[in-house]
PDB file of N, CA and C in Angstrom:
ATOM      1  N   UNK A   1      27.253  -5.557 -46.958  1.00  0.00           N
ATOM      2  CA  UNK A   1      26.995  -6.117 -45.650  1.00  0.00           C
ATOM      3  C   UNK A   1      26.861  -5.003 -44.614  1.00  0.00           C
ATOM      4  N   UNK A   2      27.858  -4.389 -44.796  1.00  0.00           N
ATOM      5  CA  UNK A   2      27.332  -2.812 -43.691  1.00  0.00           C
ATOM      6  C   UNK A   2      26.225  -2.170 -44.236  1.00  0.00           C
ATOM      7  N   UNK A   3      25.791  -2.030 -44.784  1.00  0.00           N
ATOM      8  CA  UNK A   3      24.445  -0.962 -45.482  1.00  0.00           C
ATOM      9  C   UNK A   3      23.310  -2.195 -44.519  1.00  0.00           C
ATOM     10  N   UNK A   4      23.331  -3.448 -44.905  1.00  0.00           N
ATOM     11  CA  UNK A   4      22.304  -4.352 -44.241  1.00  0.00           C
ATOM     12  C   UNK A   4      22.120  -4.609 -42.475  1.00  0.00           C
ATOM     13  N   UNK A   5      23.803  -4.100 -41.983  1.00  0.00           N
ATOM     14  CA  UNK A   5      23.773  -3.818 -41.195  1.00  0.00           C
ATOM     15  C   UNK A   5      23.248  -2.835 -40.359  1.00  0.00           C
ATOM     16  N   UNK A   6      23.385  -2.033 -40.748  1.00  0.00           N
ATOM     17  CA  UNK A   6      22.906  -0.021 -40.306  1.00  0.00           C
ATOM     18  C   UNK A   6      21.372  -0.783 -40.801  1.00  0.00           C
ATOM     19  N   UNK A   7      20.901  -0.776 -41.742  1.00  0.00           N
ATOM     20  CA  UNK A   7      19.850  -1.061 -41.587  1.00  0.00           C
ATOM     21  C   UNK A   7      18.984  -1.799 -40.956  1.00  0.00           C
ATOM     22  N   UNK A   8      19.303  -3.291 -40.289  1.00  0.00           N
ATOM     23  CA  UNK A   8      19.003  -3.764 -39.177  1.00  0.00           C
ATOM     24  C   UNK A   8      19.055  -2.627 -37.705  1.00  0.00           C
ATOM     25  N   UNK A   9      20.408  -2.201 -38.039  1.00  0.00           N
ATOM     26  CA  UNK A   9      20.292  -1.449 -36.628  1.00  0.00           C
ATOM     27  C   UNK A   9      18.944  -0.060 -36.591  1.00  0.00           C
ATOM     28  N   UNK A  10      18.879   0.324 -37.580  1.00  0.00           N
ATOM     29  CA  UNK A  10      17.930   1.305 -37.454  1.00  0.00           C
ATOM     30  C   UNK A  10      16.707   0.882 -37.347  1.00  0.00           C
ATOM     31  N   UNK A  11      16.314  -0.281 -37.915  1.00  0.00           N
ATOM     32  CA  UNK A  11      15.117  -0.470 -37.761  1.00  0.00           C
ATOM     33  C   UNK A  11      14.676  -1.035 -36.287  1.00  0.00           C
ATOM     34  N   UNK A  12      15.751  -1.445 -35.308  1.00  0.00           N
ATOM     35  CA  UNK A  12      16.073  -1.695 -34.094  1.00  0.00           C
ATOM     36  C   UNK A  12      15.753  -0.550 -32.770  1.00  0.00           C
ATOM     37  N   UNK A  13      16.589   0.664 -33.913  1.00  0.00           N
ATOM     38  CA  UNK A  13      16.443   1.849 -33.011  1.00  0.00           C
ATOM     39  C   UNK A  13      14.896   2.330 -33.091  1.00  0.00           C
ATOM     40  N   UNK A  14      14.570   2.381 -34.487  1.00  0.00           N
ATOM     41  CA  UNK A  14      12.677   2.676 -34.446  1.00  0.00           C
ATOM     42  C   UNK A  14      11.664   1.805 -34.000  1.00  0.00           C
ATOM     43  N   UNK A  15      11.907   0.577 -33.546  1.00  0.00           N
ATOM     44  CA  UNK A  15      10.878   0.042 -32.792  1.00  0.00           C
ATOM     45  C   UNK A  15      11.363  -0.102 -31.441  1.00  0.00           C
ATOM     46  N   UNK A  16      12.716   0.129 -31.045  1.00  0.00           N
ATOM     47  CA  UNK A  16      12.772   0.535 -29.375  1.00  0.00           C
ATOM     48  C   UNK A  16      12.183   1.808 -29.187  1.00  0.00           C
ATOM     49  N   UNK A  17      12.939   3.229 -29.686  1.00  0.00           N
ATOM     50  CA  UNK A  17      11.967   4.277 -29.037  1.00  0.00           C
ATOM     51  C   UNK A  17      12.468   5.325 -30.120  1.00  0.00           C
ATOM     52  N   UNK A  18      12.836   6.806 -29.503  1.00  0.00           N
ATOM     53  CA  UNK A  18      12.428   7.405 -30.241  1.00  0.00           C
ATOM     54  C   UNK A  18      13.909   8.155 -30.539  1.00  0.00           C
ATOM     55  N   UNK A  19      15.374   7.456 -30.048  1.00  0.00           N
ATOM     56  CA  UNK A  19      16.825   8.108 -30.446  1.00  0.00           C
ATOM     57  C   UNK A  19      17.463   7.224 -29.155  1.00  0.00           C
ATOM     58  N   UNK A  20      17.848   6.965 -29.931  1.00  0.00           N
ATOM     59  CA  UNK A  20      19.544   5.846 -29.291  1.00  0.00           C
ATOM     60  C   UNK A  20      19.400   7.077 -28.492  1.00  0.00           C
ATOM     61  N   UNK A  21      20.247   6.165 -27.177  1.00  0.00           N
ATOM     62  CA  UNK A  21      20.310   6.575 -25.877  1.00  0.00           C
ATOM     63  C   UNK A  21      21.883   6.802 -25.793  1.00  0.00           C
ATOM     64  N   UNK A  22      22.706   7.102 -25.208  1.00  0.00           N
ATOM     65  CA  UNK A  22      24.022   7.547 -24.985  1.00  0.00           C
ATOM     66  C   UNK A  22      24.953   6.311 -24.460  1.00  0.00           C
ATOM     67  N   UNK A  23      24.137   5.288 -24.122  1.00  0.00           N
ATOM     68  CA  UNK A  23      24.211   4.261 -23.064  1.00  0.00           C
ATOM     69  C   UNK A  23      23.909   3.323 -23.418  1.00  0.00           C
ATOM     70  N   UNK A  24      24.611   1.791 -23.636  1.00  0.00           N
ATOM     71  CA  UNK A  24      23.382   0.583 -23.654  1.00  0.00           C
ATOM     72  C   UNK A  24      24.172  -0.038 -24.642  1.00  0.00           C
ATOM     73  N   UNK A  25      23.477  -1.032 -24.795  1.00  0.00           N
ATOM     74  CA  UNK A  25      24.296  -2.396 -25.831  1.00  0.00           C
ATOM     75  C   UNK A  25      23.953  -1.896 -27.436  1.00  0.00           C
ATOM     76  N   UNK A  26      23.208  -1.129 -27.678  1.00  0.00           N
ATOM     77  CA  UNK A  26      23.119  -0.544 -29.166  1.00  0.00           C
ATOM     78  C   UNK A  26      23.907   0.579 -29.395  1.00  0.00           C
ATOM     79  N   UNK A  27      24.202   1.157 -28.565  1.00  0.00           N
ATOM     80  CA  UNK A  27      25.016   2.359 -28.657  1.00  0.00           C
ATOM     81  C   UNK A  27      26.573   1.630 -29.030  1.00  0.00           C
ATOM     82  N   UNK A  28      27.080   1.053 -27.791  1.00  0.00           N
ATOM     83  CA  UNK A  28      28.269   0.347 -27.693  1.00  0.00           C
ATOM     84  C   UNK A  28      28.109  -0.911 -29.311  1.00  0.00           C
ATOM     85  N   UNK A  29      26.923  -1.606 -29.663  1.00  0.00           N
ATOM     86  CA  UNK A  29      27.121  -2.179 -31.169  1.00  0.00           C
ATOM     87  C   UNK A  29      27.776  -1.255 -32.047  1.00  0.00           C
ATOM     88  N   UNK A  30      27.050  -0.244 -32.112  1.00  0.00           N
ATOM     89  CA  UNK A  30      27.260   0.498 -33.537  1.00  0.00           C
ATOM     90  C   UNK A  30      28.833   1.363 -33.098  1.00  0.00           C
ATOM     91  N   UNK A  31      29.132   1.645 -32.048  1.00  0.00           N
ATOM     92  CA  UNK A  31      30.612   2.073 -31.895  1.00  0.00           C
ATOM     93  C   UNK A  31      31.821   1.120 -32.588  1.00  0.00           C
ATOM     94  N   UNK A  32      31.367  -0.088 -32.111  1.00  0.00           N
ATOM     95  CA  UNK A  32      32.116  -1.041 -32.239  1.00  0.00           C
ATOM     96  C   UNK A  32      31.994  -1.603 -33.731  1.00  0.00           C
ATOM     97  N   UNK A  33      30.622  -1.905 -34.549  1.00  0.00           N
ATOM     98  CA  UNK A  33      30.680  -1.462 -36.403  1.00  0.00           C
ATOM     99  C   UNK A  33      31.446  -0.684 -36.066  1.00  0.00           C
ATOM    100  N   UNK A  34      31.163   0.623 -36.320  1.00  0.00           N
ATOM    101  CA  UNK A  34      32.041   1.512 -36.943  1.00  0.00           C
ATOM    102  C   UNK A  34      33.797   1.515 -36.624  1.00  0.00           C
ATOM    103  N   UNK A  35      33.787   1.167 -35.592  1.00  0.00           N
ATOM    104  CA  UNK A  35      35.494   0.526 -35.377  1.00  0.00           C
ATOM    105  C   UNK A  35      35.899  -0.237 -36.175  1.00  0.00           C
ATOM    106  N   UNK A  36      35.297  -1.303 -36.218  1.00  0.00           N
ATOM    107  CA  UNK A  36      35.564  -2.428 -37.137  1.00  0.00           C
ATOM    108  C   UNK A  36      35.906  -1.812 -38.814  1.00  0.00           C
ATOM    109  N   UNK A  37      34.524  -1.521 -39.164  1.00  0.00           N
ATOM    110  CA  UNK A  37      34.420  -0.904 -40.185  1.00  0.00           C
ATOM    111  C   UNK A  37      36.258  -0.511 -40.498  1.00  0.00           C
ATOM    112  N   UNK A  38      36.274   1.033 -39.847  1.00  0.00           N
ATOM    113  CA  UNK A  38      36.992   1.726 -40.240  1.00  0.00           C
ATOM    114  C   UNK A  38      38.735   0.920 -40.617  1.00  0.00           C
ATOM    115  N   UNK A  39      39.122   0.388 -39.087  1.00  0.00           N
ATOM    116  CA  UNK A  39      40.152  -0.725 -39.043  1.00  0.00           C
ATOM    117  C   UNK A  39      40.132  -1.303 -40.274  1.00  0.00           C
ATOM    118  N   UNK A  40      38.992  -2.311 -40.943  1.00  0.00           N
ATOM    119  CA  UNK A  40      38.890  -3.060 -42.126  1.00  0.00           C
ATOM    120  C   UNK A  40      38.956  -2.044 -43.467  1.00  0.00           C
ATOM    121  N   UNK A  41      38.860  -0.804 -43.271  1.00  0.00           N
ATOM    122  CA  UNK A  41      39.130   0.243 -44.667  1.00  0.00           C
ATOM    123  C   UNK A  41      40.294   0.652 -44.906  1.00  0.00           C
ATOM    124  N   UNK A  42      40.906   0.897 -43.737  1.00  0.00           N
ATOM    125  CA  UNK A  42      42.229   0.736 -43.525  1.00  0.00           C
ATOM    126  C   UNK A  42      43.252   0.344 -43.876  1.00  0.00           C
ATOM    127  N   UNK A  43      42.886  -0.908 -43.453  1.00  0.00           N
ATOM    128  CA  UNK A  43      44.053  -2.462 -44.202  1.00  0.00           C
ATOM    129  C   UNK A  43      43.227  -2.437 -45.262  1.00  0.00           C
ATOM    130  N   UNK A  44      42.637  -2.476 -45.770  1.00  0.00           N
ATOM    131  CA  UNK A  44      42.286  -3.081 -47.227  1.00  0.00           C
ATOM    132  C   UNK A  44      41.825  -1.707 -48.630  1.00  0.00           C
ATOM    133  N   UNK A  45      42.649  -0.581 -48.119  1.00  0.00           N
ATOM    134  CA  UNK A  45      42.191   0.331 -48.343  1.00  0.00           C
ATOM    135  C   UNK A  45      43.792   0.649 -50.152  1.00  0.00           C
ATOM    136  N   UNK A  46      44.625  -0.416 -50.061  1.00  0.00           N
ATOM    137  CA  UNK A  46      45.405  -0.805 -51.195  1.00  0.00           C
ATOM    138  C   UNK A  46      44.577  -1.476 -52.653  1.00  0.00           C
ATOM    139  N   UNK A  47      43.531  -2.069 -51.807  1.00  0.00           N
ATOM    140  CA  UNK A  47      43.025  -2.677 -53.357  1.00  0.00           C
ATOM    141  C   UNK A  47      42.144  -1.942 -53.811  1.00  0.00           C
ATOM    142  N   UNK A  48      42.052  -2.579 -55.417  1.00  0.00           N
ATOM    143  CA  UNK A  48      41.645  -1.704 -56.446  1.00  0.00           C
ATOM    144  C   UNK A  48      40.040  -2.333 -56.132  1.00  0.00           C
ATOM    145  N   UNK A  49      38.929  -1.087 -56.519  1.00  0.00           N
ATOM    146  CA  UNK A  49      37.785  -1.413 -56.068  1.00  0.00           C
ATOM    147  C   UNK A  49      36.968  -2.845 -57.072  1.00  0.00           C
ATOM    148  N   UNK A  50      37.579  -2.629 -58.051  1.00  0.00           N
ATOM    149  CA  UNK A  50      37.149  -3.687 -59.412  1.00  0.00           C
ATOM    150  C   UNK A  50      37.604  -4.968 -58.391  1.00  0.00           C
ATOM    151  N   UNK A  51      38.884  -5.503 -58.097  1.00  0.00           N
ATOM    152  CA  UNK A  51      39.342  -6.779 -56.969  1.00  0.00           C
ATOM    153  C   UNK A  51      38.222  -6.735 -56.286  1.00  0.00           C
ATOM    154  N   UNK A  52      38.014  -6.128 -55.146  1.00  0.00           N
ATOM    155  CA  UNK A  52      37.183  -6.146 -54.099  1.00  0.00           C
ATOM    156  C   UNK A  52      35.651  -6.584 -55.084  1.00  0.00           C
ATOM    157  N   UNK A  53      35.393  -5.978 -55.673  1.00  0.00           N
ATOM    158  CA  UNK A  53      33.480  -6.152 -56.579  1.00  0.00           C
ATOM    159  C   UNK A  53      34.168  -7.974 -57.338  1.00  0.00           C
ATOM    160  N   UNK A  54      34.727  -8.208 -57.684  1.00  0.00           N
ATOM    161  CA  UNK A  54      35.198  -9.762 -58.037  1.00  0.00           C
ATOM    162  C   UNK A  54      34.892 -10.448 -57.133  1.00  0.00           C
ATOM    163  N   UNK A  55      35.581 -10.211 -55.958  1.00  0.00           N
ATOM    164  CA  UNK A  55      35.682 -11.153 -54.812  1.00  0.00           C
ATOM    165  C   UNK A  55      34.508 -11.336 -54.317  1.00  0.00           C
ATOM    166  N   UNK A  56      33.732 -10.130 -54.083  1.00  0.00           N
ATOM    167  CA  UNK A  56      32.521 -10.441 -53.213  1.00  0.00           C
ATOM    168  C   UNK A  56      31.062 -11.192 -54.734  1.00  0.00           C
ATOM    169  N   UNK A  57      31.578 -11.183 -55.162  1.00  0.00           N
ATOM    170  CA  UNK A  57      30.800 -11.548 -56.595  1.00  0.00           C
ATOM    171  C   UNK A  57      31.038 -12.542 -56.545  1.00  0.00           C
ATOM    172  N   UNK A  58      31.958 -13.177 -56.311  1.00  0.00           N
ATOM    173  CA  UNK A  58      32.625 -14.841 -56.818  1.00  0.00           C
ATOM    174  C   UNK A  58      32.281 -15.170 -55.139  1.00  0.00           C
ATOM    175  N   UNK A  59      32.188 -15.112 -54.057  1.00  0.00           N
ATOM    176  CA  UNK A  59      32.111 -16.076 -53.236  1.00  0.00           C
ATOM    177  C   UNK A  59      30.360 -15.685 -53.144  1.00  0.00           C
ATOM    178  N   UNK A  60      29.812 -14.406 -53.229  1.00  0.00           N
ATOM    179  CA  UNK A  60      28.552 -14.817 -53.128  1.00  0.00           C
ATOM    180  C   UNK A  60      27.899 -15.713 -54.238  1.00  0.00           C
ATOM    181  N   UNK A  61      28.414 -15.864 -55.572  1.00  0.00           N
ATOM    182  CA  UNK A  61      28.179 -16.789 -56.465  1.00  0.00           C
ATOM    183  C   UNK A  61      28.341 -18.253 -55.510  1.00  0.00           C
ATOM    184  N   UNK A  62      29.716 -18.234 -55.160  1.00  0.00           N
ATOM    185  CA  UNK A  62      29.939 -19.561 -54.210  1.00  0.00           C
ATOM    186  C   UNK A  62      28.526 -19.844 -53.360  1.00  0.00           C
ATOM    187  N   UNK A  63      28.889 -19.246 -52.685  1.00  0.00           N
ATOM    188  CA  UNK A  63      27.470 -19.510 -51.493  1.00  0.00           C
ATOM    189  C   UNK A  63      26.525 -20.170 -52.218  1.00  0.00           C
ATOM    190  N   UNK A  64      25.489 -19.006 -52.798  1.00  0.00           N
ATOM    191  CA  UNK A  64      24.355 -19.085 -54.003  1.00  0.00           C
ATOM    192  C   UNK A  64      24.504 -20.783 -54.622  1.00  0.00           C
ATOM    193  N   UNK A  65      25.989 -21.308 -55.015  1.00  0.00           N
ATOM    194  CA  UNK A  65      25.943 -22.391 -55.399  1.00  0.00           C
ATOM    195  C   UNK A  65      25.938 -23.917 -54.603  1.00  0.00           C
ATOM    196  N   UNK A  66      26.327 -23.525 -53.852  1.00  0.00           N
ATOM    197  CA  UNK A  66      26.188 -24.066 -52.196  1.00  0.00           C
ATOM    198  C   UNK A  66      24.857 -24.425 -52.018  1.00  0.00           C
ATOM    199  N   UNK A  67      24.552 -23.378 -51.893  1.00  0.00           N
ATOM    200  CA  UNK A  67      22.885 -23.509 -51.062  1.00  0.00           C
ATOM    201  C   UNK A  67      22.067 -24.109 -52.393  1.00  0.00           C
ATOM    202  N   UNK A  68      21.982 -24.021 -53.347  1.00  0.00           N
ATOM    203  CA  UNK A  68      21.033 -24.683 -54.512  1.00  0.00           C
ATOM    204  C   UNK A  68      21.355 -25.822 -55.279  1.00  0.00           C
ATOM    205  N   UNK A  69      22.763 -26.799 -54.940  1.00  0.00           N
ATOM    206  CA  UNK A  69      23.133 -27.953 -54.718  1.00  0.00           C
ATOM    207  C   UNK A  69      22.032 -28.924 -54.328  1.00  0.00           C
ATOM    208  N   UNK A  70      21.329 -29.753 -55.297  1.00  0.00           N
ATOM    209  CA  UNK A  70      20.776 -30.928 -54.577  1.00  0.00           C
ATOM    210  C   UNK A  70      21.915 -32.135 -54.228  1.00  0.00           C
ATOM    211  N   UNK A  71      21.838 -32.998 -53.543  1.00  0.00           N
ATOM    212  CA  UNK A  71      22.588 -34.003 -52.863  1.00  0.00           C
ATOM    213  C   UNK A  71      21.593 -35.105 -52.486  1.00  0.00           C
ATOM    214  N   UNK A  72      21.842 -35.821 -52.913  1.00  0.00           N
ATOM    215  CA  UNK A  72      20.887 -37.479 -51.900  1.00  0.00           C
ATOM    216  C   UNK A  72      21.059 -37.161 -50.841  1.00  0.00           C
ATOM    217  N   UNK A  73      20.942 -37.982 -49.515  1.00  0.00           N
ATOM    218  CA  UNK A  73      21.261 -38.045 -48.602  1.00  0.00           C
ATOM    219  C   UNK A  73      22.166 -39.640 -48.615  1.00  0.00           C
ATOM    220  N   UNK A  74      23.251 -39.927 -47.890  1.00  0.00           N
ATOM    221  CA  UNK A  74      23.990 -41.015 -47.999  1.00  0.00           C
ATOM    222  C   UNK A  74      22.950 -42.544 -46.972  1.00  0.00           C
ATOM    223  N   UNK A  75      22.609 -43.335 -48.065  1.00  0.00           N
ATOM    224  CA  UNK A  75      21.515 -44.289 -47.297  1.00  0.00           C
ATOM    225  C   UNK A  75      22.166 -44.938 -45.946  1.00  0.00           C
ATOM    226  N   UNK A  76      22.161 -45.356 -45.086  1.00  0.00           N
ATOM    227  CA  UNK A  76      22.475 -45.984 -43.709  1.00  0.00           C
ATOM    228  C   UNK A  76      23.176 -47.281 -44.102  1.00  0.00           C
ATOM    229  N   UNK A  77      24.245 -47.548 -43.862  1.00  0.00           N
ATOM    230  CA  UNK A  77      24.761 -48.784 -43.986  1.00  0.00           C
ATOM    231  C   UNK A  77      24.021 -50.419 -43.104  1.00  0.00           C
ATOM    232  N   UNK A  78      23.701 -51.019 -43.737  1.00  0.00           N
ATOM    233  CA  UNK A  78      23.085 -52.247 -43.325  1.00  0.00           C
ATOM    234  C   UNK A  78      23.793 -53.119 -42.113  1.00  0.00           C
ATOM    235  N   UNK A  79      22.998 -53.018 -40.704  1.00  0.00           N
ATOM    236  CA  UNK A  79      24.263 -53.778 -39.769  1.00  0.00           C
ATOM    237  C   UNK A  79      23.803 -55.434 -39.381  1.00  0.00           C
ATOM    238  N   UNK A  80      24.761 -56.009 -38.870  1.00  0.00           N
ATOM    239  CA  UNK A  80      24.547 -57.312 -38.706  1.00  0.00           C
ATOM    240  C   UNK A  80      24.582 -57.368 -37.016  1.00  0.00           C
ATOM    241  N   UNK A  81      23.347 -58.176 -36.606  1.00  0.00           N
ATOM    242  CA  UNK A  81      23.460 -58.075 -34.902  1.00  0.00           C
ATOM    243  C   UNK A  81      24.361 -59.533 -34.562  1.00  0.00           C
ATOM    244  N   UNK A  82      25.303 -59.417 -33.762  1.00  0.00           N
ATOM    245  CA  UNK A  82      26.145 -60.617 -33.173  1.00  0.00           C
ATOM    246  C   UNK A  82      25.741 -60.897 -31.796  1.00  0.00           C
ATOM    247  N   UNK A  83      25.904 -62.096 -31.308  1.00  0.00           N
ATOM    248  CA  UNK A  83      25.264 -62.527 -30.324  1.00  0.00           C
ATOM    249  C   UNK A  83      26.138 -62.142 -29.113  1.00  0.00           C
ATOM    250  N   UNK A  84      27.474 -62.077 -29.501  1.00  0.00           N
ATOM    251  CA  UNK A  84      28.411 -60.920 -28.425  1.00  0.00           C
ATOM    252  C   UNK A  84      28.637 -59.976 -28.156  1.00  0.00           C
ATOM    253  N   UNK A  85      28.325 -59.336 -29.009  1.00  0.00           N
ATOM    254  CA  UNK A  85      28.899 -57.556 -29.116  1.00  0.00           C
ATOM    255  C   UNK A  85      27.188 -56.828 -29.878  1.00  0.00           C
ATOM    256  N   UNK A  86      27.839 -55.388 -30.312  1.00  0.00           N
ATOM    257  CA  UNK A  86      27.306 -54.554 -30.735  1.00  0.00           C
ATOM    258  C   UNK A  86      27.273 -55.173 -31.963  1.00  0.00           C
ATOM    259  N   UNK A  87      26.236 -54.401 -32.773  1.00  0.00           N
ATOM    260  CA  UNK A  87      26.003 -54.324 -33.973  1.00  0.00           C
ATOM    261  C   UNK A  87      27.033 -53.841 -34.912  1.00  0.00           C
ATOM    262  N   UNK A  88      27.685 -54.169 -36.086  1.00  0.00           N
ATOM    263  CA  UNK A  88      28.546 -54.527 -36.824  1.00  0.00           C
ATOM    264  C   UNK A  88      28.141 -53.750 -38.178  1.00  0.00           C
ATOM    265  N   UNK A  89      28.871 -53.079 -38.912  1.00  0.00           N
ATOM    266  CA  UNK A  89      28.631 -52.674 -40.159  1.00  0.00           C
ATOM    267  C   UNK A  89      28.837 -53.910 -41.409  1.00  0.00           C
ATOM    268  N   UNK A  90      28.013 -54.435 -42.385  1.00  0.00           N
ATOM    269  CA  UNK A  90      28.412 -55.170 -42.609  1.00  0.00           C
ATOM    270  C   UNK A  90      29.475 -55.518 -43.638  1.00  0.00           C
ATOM    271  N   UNK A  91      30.024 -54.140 -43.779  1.00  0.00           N
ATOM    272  CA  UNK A  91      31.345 -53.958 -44.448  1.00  0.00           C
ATOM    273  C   UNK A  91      32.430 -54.201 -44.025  1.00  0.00           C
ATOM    274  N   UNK A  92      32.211 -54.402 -42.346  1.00  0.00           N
ATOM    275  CA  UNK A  92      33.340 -54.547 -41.497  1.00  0.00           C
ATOM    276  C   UNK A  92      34.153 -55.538 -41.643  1.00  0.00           C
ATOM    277  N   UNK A  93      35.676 -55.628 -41.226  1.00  0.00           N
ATOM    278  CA  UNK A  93      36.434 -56.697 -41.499  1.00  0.00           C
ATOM    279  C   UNK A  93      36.502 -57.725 -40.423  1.00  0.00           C
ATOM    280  N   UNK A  94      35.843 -57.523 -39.321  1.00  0.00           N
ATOM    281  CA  UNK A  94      35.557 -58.906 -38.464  1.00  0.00           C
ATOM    282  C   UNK A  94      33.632 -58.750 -38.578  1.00  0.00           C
ATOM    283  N   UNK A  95      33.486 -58.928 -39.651  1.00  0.00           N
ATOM    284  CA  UNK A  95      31.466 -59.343 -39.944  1.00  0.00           C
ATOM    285  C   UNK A  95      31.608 -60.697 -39.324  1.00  0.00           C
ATOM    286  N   UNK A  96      30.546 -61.040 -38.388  1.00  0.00           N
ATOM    287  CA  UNK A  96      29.991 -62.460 -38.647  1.00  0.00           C
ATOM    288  C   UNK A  96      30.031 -63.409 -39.235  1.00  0.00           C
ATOM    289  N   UNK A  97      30.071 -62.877 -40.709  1.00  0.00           N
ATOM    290  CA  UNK A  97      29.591 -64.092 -41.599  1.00  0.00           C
ATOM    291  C   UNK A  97      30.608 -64.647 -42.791  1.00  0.00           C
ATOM    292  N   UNK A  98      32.020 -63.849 -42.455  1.00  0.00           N
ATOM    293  CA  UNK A  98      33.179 -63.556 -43.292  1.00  0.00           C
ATOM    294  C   UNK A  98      33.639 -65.327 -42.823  1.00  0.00           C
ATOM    295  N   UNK A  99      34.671 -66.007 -44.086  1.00  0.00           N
ATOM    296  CA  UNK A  99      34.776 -67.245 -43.625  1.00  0.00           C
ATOM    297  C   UNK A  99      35.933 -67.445 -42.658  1.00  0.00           C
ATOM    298  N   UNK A 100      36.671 -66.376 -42.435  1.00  0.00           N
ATOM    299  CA  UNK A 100      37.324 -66.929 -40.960  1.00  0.00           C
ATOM    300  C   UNK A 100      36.841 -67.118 -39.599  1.00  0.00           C
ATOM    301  N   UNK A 101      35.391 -66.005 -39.856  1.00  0.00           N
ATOM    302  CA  UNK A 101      34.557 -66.241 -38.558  1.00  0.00           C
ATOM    303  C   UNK A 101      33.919 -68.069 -38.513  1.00  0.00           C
ATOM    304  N   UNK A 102      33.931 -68.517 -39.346  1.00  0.00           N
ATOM    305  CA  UNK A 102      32.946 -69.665 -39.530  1.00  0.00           C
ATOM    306  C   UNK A 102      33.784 -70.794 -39.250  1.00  0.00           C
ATOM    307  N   UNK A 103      35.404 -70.739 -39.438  1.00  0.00           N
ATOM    308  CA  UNK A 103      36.511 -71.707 -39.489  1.00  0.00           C
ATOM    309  C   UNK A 103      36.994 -71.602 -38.189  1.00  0.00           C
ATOM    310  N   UNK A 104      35.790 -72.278 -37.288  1.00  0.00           N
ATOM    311  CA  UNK A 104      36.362 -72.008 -35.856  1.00  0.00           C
ATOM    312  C   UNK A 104      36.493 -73.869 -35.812  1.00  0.00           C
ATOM    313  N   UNK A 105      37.687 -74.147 -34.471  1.00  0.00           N
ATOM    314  CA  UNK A 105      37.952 -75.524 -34.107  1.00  0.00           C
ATOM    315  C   UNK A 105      36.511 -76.344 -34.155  1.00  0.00           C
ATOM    316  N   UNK A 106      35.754 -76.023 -33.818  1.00  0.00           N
ATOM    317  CA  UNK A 106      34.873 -76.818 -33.525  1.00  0.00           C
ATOM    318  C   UNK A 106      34.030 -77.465 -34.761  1.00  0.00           C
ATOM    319  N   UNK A 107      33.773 -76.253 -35.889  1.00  0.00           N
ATOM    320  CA  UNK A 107      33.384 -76.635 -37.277  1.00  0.00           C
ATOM    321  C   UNK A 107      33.849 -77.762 -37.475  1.00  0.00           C
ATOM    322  N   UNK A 108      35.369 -77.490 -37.872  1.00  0.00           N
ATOM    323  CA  UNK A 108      36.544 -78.153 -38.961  1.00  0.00           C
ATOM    324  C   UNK A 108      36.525 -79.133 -38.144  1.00  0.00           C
ATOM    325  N   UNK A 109      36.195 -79.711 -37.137  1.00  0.00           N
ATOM    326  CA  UNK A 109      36.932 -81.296 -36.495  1.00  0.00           C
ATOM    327  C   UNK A 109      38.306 -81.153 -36.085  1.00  0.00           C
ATOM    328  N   UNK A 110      39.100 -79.950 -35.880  1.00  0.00           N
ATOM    329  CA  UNK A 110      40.555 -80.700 -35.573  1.00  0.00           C
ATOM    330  C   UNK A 110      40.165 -79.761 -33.615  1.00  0.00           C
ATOM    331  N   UNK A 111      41.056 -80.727 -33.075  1.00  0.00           N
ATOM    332  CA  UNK A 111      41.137 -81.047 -31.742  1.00  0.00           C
ATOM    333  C   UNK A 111      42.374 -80.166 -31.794  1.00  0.00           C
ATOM    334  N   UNK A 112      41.890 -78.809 -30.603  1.00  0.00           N
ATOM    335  CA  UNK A 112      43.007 -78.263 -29.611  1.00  0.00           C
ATOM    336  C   UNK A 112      43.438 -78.176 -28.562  1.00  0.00           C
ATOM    337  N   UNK A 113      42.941 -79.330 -28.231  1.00  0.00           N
ATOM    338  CA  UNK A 113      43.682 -80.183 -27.048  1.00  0.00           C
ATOM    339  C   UNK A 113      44.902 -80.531 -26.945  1.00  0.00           C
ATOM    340  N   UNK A 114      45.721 -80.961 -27.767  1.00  0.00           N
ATOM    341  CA  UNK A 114      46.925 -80.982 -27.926  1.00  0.00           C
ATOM    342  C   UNK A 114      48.298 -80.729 -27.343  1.00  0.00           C
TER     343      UNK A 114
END
């Protein structure tokens, strides 16, 4: 990742002009890589280089497997329009058409007047 880096940056520096300037947001980038950099060699400067070539092997495998994953896309759940409200999934547990919605007083004949 740093080699791809420096290399972005250089090819940055050859189509701005003709030598990094002393000054400026590319100068201050690559200070700040190389800070980083060094800080991160630092702390991680205990492991054995074989660990480190695993790791970056196994998650760029990860990635790689990631990205070349086909997947459906999940189809849209079917909604029901109610004459009161919003539109309703029709999986929902107050649907429209479920039979407690339908077992209203007025169906069944019993009087709540009472």
């Amino acid at each position: 990742m740093l080699l791809t880096v420096m290399a972005i940056l250089t090819y940055i520096q050859a189509a701005v002009g003709p030598g990094m300037t002393s000054g400026g947001w590319l100068a201050q980038f690559g200070a700040d890589l190389q800070h980083s950099v060094s800080v991160a060699t630092k702390a991680l400067g205990w492991l054995p280089g074989w660990a480190v070539a695993i790791a970056l092997v196994a998650s760029g495998g990860y990635f790689v497997w990631r990205a070349t994953r086909h997947t459906e896309p999940k189809p849209p759940e079917p909604t029901l329009a109610t004459p009161d409200g919003p539109a309703r999934s029709a999986d929902s547990e107050s649907s429209c058409c479920s039979d407690a919605a339908l077992e209203t007083p007025a169906r069944t004949g019993q009087d709540t007047t009472k």
